[in-house]
C-alpha atoms as a PDB file:
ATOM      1  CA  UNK A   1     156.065  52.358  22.475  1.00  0.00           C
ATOM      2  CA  UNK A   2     157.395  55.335  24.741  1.00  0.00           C
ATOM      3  CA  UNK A   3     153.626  57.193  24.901  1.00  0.00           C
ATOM      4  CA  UNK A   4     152.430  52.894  25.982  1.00  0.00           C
ATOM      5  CA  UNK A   5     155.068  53.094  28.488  1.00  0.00           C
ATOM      6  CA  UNK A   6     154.464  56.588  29.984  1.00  0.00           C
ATOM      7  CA  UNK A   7     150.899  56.161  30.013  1.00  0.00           C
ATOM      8  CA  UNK A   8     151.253  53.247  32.218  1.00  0.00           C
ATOM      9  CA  UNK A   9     154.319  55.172  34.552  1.00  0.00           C
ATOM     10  CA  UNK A  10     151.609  58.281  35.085  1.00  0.00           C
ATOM     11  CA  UNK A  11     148.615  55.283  36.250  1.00  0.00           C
ATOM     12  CA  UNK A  12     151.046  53.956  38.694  1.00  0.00           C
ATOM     13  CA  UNK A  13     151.902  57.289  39.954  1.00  0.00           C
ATOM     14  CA  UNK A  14     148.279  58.493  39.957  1.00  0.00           C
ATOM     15  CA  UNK A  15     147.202  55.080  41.840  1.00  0.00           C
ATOM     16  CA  UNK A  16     150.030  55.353  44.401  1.00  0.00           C
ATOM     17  CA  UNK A  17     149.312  58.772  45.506  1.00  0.00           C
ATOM     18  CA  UNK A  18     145.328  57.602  45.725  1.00  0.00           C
ATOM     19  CA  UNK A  19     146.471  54.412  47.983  1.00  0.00           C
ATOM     20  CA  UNK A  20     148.817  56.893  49.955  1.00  0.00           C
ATOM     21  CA  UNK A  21     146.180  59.699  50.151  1.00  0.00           C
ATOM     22  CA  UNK A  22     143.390  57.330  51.915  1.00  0.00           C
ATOM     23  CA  UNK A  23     143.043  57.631  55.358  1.00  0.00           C
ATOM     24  CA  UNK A  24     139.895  56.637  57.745  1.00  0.00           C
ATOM     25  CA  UNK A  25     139.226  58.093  60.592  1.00  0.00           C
ATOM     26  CA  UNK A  26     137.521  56.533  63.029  1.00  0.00           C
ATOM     27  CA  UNK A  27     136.042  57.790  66.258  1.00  0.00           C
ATOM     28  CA  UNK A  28     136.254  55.658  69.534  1.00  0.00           C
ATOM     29  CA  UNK A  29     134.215  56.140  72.305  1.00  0.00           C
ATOM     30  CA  UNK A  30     135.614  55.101  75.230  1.00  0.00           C
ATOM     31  CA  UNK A  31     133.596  54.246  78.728  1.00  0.00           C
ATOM     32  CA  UNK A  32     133.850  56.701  81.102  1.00  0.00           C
ATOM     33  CA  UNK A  33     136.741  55.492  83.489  1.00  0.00           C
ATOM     34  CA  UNK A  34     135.371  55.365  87.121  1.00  0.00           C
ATOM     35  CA  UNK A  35     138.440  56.122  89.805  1.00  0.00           C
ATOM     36  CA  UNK A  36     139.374  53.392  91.597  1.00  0.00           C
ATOM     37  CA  UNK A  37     141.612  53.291  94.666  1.00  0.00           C
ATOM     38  CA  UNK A  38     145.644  52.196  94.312  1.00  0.00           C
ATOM     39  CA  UNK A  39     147.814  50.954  96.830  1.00  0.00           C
ATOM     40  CA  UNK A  40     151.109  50.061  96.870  1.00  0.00           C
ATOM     41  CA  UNK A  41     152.742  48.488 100.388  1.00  0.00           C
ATOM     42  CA  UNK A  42     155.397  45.906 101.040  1.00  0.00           C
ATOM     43  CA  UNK A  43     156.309  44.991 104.430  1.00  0.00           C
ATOM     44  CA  UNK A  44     159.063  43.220 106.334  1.00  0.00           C
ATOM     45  CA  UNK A  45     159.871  42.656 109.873  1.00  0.00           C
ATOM     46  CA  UNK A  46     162.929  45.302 109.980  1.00  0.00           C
ATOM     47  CA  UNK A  47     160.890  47.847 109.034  1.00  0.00           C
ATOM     48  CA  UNK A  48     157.558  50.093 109.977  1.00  0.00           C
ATOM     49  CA  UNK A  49     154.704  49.790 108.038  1.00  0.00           C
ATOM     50  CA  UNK A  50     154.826  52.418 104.775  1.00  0.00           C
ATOM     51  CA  UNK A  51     152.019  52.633 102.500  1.00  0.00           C
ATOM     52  CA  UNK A  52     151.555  54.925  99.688  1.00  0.00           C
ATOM     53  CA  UNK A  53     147.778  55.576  98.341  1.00  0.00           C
ATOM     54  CA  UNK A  54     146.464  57.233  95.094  1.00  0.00           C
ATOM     55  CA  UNK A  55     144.023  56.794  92.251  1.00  0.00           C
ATOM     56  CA  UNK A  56     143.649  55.326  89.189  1.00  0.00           C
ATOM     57  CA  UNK A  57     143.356  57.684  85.848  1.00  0.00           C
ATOM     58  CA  UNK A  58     142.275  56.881  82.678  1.00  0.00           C
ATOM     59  CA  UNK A  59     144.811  55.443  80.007  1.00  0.00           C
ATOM     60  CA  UNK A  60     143.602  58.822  77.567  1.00  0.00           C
ATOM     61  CA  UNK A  61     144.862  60.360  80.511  1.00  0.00           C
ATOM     62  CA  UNK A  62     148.604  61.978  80.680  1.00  0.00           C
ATOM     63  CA  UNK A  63     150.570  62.481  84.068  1.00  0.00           C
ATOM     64  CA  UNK A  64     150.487  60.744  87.388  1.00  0.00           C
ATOM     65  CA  UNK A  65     147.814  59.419  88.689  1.00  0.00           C
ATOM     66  CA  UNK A  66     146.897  61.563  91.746  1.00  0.00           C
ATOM     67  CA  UNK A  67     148.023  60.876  95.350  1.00  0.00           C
ATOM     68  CA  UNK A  68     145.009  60.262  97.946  1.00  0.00           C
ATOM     69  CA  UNK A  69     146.053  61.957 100.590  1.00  0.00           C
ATOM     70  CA  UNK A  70     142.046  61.548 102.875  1.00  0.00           C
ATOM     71  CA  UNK A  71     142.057  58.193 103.173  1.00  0.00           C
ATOM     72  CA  UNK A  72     141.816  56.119 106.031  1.00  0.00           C
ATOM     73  CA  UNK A  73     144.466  53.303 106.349  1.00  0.00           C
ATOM     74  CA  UNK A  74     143.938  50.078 108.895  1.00  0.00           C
ATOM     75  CA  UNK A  75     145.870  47.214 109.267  1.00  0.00           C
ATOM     76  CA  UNK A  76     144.141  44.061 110.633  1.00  0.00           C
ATOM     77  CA  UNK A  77     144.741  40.586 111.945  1.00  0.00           C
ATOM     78  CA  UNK A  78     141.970  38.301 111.646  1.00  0.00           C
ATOM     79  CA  UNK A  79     138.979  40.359 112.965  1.00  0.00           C
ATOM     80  CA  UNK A  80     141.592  42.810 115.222  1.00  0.00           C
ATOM     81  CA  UNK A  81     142.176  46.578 114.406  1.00  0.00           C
ATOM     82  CA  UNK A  82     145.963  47.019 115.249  1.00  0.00           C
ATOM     83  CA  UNK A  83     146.743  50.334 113.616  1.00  0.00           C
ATOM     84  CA  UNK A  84     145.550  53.136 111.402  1.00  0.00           C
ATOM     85  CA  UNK A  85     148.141  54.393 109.937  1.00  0.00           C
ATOM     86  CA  UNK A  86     149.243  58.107 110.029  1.00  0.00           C
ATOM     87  CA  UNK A  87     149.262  60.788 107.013  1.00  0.00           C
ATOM     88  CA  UNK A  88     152.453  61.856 106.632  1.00  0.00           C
ATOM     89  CA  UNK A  89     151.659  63.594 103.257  1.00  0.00           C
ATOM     90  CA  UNK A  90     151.782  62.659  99.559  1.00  0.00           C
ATOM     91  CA  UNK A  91     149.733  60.077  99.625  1.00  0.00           C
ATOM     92  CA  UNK A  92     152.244  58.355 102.349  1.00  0.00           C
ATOM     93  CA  UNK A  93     150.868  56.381 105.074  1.00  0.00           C
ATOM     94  CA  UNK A  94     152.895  55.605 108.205  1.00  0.00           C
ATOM     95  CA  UNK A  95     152.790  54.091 111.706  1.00  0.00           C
ATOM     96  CA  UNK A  96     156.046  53.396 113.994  1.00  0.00           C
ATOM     97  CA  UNK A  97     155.153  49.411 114.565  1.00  0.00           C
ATOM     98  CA  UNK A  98     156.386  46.694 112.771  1.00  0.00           C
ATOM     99  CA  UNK A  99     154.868  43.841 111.358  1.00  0.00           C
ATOM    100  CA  UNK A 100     155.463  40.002 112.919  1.00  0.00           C
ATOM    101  CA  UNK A 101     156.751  37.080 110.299  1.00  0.00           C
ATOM    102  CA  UNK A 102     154.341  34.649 109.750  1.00  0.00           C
ATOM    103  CA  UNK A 103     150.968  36.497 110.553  1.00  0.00           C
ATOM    104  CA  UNK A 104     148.601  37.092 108.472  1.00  0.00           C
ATOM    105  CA  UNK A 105     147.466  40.805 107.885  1.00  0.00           C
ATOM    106  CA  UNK A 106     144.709  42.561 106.202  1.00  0.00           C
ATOM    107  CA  UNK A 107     145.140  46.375 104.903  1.00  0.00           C
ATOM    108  CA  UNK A 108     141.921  48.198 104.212  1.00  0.00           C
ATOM    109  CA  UNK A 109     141.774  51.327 102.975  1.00  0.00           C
ATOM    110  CA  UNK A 110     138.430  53.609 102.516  1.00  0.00           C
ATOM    111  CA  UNK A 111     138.553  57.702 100.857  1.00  0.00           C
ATOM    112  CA  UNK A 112     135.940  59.588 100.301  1.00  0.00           C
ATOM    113  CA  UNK A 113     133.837  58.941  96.747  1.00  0.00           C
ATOM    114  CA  UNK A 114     135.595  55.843  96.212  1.00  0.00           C
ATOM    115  CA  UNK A 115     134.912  52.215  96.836  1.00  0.00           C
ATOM    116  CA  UNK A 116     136.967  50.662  99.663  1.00  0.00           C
ATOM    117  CA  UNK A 117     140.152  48.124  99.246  1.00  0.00           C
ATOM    118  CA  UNK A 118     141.761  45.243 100.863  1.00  0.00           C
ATOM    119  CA  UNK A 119     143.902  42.909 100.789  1.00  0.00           C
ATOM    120  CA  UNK A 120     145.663  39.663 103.098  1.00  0.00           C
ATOM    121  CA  UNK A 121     149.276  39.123 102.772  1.00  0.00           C
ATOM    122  CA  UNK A 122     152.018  37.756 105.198  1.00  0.00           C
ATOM    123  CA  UNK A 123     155.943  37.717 105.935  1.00  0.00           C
ATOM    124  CA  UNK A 124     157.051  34.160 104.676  1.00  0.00           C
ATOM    125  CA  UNK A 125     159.598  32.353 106.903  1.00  0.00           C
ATOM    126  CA  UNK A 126     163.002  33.098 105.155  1.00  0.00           C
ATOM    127  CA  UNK A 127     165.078  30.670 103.243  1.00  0.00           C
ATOM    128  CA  UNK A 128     168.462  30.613 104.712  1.00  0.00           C
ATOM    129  CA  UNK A 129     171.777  31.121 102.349  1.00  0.00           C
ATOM    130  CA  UNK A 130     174.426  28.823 103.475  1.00  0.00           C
ATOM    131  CA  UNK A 131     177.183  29.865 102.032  1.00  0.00           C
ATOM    132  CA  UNK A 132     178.520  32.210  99.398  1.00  0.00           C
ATOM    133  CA  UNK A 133     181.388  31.415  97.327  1.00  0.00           C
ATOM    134  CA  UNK A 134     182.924  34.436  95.201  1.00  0.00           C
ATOM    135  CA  UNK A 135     185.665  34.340  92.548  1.00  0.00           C
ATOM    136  CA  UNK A 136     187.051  37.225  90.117  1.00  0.00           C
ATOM    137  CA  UNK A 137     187.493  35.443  86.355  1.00  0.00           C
ATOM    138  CA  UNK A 138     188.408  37.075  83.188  1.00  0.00           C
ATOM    139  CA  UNK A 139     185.971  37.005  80.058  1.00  0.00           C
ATOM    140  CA  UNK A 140     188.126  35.904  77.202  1.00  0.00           C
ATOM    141  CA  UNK A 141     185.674  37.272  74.944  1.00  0.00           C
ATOM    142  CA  UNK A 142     184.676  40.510  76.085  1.00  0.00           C
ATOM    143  CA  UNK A 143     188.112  41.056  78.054  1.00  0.00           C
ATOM    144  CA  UNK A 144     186.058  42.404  81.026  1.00  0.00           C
ATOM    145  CA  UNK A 145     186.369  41.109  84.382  1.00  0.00           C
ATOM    146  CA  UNK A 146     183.341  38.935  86.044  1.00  0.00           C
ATOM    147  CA  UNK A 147     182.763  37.548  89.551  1.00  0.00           C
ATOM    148  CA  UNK A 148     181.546  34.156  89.596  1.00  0.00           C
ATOM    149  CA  UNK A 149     179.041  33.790  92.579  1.00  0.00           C
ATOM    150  CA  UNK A 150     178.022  30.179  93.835  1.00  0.00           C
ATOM    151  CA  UNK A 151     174.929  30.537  96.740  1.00  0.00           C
ATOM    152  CA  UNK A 152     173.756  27.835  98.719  1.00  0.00           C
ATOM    153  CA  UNK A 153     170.590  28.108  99.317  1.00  0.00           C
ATOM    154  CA  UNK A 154     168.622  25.479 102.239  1.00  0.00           C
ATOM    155  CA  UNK A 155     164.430  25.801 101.164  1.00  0.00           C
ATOM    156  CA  UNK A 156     162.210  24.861 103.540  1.00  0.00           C
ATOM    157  CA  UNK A 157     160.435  21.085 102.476  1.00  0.00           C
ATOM    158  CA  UNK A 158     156.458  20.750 102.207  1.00  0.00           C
ATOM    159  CA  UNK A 159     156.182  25.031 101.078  1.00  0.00           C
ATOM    160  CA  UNK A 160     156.332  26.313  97.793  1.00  0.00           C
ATOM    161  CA  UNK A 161     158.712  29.434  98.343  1.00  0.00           C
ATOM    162  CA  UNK A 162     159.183  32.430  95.884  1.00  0.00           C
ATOM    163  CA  UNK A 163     162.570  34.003  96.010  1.00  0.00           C
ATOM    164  CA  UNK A 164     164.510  37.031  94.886  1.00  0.00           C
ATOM    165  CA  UNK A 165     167.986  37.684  94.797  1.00  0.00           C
ATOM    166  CA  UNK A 166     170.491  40.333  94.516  1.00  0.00           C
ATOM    167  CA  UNK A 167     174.097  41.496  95.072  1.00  0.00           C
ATOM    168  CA  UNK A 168     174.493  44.908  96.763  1.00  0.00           C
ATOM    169  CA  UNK A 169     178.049  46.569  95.410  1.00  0.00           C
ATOM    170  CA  UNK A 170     179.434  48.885  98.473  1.00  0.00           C
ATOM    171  CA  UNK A 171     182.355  51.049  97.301  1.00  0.00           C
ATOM    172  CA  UNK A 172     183.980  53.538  99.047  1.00  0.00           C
ATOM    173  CA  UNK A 173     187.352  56.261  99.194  1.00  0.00           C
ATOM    174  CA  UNK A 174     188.851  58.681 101.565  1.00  0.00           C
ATOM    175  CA  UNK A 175     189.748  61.930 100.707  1.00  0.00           C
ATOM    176  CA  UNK A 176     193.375  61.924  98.628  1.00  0.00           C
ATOM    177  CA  UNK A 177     195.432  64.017  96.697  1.00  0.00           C
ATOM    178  CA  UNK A 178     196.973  62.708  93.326  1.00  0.00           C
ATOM    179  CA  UNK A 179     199.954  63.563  91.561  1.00  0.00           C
ATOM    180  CA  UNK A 180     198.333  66.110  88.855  1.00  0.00           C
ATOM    181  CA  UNK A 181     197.206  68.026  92.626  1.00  0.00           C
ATOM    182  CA  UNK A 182     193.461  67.545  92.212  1.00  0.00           C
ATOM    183  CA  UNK A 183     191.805  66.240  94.707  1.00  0.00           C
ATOM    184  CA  UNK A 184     189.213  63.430  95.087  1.00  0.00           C
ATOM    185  CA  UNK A 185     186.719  63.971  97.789  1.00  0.00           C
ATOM    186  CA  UNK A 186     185.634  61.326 100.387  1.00  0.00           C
ATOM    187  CA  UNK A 187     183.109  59.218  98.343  1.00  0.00           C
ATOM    188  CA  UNK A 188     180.637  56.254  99.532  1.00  0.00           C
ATOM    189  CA  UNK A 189     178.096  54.362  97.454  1.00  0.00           C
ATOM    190  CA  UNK A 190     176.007  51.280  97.403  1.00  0.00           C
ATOM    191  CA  UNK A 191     173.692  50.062  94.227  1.00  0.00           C
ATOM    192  CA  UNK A 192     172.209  46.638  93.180  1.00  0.00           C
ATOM    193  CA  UNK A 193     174.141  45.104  90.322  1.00  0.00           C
ATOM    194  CA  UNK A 194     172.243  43.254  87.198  1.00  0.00           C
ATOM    195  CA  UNK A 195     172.961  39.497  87.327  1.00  0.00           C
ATOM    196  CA  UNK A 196     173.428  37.357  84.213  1.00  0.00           C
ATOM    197  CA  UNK A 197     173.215  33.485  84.767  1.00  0.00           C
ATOM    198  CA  UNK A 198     172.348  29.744  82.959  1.00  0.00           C
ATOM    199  CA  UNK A 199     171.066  28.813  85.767  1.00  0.00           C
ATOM    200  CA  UNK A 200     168.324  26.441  85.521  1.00  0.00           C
ATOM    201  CA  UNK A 201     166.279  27.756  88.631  1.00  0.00           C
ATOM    202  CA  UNK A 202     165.848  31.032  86.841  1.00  0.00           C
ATOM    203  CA  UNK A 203     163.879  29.839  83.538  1.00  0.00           C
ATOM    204  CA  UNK A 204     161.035  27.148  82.998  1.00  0.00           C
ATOM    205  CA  UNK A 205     162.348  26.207  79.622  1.00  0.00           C
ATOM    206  CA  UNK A 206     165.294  23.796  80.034  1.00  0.00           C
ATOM    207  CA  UNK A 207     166.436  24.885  76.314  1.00  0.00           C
ATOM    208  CA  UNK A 208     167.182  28.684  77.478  1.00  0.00           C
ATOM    209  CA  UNK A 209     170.019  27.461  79.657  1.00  0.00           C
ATOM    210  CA  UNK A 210     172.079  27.870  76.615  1.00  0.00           C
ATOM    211  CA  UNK A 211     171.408  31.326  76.524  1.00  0.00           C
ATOM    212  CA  UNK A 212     172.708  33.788  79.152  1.00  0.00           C
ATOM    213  CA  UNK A 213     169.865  35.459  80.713  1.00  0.00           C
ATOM    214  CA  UNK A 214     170.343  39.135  82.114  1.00  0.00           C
ATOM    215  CA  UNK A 215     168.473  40.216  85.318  1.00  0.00           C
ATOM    216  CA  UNK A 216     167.716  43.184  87.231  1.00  0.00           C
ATOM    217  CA  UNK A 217     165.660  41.822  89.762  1.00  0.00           C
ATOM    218  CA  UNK A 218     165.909  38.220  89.654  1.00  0.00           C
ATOM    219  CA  UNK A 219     162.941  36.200  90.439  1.00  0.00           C
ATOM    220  CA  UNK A 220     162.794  32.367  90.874  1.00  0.00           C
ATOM    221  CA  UNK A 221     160.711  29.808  92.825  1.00  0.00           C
ATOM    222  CA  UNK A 222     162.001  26.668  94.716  1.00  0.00           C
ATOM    223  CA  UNK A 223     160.382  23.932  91.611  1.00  0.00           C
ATOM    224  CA  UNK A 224     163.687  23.158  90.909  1.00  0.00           C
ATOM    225  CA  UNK A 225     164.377  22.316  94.544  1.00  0.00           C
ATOM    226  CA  UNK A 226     162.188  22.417  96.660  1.00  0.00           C
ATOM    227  CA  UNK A 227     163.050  21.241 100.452  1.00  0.00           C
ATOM    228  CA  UNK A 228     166.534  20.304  99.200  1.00  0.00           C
ATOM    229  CA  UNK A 229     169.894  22.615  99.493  1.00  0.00           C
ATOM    230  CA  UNK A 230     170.589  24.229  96.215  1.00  0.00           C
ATOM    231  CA  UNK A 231     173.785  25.687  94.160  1.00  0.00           C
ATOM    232  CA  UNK A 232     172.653  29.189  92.726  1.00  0.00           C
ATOM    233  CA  UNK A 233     175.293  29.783  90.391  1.00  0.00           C
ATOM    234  CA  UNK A 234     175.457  33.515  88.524  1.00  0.00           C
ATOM    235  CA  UNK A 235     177.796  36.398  88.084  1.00  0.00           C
ATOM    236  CA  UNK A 236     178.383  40.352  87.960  1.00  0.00           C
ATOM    237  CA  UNK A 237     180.497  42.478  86.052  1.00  0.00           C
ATOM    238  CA  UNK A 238     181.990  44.393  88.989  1.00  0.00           C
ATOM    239  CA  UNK A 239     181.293  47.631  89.955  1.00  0.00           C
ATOM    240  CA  UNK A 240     183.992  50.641  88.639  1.00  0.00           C
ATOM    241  CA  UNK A 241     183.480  54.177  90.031  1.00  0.00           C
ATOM    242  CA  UNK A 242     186.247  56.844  88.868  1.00  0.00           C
ATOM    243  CA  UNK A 243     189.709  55.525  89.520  1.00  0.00           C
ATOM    244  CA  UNK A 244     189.073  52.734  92.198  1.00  0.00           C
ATOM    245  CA  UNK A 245     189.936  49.488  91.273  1.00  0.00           C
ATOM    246  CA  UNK A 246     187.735  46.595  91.021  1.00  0.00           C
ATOM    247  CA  UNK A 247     188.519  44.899  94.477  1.00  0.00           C
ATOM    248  CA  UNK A 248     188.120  47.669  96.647  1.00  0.00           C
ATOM    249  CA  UNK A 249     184.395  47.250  96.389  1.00  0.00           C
ATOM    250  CA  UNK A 250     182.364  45.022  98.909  1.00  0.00           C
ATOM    251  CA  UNK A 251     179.599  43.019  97.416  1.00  0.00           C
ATOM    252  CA  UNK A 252     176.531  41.568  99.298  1.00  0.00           C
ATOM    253  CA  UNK A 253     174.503  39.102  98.611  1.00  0.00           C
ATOM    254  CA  UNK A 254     170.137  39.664  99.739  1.00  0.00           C
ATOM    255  CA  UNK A 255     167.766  36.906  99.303  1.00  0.00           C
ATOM    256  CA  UNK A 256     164.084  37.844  99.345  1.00  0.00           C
ATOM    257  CA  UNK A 257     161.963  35.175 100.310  1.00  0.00           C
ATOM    258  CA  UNK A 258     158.642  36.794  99.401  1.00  0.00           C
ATOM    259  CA  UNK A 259     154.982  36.344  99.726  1.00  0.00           C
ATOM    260  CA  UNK A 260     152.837  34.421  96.389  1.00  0.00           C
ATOM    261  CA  UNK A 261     151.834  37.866  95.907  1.00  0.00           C
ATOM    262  CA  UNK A 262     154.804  39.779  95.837  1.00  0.00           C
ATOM    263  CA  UNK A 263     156.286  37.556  93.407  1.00  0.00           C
ATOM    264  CA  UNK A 264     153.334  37.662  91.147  1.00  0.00           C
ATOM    265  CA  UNK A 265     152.913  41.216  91.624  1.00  0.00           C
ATOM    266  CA  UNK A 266     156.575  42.063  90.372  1.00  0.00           C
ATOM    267  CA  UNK A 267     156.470  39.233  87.924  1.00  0.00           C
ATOM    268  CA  UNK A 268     153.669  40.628  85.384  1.00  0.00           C
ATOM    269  CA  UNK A 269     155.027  44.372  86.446  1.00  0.00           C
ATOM    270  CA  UNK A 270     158.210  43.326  84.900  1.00  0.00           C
ATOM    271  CA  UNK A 271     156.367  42.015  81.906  1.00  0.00           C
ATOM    272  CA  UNK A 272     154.644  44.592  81.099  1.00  0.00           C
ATOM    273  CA  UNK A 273     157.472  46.920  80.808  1.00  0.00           C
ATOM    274  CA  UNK A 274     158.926  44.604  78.648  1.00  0.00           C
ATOM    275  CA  UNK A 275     155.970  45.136  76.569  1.00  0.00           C
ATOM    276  CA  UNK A 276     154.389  48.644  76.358  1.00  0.00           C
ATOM    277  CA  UNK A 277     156.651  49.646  73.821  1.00  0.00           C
ATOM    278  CA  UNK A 278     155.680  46.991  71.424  1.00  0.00           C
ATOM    279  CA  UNK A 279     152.691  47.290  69.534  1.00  0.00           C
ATOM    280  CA  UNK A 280     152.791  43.606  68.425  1.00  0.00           C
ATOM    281  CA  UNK A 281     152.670  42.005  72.026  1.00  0.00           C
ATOM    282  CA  UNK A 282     149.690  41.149  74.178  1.00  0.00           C
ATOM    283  CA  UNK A 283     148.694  43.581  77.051  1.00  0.00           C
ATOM    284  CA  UNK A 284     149.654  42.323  79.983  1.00  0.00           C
ATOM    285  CA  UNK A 285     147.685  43.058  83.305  1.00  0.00           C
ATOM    286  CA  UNK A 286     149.773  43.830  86.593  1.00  0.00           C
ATOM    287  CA  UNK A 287     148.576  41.205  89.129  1.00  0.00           C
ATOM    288  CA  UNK A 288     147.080  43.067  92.219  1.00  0.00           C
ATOM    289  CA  UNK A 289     145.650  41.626  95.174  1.00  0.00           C
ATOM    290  CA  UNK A 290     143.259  44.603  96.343  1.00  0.00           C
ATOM    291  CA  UNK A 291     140.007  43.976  96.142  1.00  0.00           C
ATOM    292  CA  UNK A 292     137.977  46.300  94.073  1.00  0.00           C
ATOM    293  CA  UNK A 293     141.405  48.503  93.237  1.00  0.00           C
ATOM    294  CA  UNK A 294     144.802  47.789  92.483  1.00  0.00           C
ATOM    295  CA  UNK A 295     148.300  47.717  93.207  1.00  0.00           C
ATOM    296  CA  UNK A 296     149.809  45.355  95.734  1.00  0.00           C
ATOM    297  CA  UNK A 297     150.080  44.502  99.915  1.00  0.00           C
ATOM    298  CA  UNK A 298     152.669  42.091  99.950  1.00  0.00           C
ATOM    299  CA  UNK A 299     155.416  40.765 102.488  1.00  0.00           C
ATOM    300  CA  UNK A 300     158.711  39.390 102.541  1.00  0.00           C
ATOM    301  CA  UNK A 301     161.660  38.414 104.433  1.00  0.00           C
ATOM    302  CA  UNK A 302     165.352  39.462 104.018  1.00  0.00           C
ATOM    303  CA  UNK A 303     168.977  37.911 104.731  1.00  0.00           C
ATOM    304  CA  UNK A 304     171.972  39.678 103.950  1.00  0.00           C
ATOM    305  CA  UNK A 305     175.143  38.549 104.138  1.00  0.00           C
ATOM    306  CA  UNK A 306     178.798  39.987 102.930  1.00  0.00           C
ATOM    307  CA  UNK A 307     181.025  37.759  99.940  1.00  0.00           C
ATOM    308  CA  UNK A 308     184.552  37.356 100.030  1.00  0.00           C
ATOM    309  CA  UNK A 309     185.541  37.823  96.444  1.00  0.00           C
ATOM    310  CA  UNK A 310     189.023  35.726  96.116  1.00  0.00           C
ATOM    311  CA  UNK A 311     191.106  36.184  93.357  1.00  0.00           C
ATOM    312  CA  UNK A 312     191.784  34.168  90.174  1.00  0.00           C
END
């Protein structure tokens, strides 16, 4: 009985290491990968126009894909040169005009050995915030402290507008001496701060309003309300830097009111970071709206305005 039973013990181990030891290698050959032209260029009407050119590599390829720094940069409306843009180096592209809301303009770029790119995109009219109403709360179940932010938002009727929105935390401290005699140095910061909502306007699936969704840049369209005034309702877990307390901070709030193709654009760029880590997912192509390249000329329009965070 113990020689039936060791027999069969040594097959298993014999057939295991077989299974284990089988490998197949197969070689791929990939198409050659032909460079293509990439540019990336958002506008707005507070600023100059800033474009940054390079080229595409293949995905075999490790590193950053080069800059282009020969090209030739134009900016168009309708059949109108306005500017060609200056080389400021590193594949950065520069002039000292600024673009007009709600006029069309073409970018198109040409560099030596590779095909040419362009691309139409405009500064949508903005959607206006309202009003901003700000409240600190305590979270019973994490025992952290949240700011409750309600934005009124008026969209424009008979558009379909794409929006973005974000609170800018400003904190700041003089120079002081404390007890221990250290020092703390005059100190001045400003960052965006992730948003976490149930807010119906940020998900196309009524059902994930029970869950709390977490954003970094938080994208939404008007669908929900479109040409009607609007409650955005979300909140922040205030910003702490060293010793300062939590209410010494400022917080803004920026609404982007951005072009089809901006939103879009950072839409499936978001999704695919989401996703290049998992092996299981489906690839997910960056939308671009350069003709024969890629990467993105998009425009959009900002509003800023400060909150008044009142108390509990």
């Amino acid at each position: 009985m113990r020689t039936q039973i060791n027999s069969l013990y040594l097959f298993m181990i014999a057939s295991f290491t077989v299974l284990v030891g089988c490998e197949t290698v197969i070689d791929v050959e990939l198409p050659p990968h032909e460079p293509r032209l990439v540019a990336n260029g958002f506008f707005t009407q507070d600023s100059t126009w800033d474009v940054r050119v390079s080229e595409s590599i293949s995905y075999a390829t490790d590193g950053r894909a080069p800059y282009v720094t020969d090209a030739t940069v134009e900016i168009w409306r309708e059949n109108n040169l306005l500017y060609t843009l200056d080389n400021i180096g590193g594949g950065r592209y520069r002039s000292d005009q600024q673009p007009e809301p709600e006029t069309a303009y073409t970018i198109r770029i040409a560099a030596p050995g590779l095909d040419g790119i362009e691309g139409t995109s405009f500064i949508p009219p903005g959607g206006a915030i309202e009003s901003i109403s700000a409240r600190f709360k305590d979270n019973q179940v994490s025992f952290e402290s949240e700011i409750d932010f309600t934005v009124t938002i008026q969209d424009r009727p008979d558009s379909d507008d794409y929006y973005n929105i974000r609170v800018i935390a400003v904190g700041e401290r003089e120079e002081a001496e404390l007890e221990d005699g250290r020092n703390y140095a005059a100190w001045r910061d400003s960052s965006y701060t992730p948003i976490f909502t149930r807010d119906l306007a940020f998900t196309e699936d009524p059902l994930e309003t029970e869950r709390l969704n977490f954003f970094n840049d938080a994208f939404f369209t008007d669908e929900l309300f479109q040409g009607r005034s609007y409650d955005l309702k979300f909140s922040i877990f205030p910003k702490i830097v060293d010793k300062l307390p939590i209410d010494t901070c400022r917080y803004y709030v920026q609404l982007l009111t951005v072009s089809e193709e901006f939103y879009f654009y950072q839409l499936t760029a978001s999704q695919q970071r989401g996703t290049d880590q998992d092996p299981f997912s489906e690839p997910v192509d960056v939308f671009s709206n350069l003709t024969s390249g890629f990467g993105i000329f998009a425009g959009y329009h900002s509003q800023v305005l400060g909150a008044t965070v009142q108390q509990q």
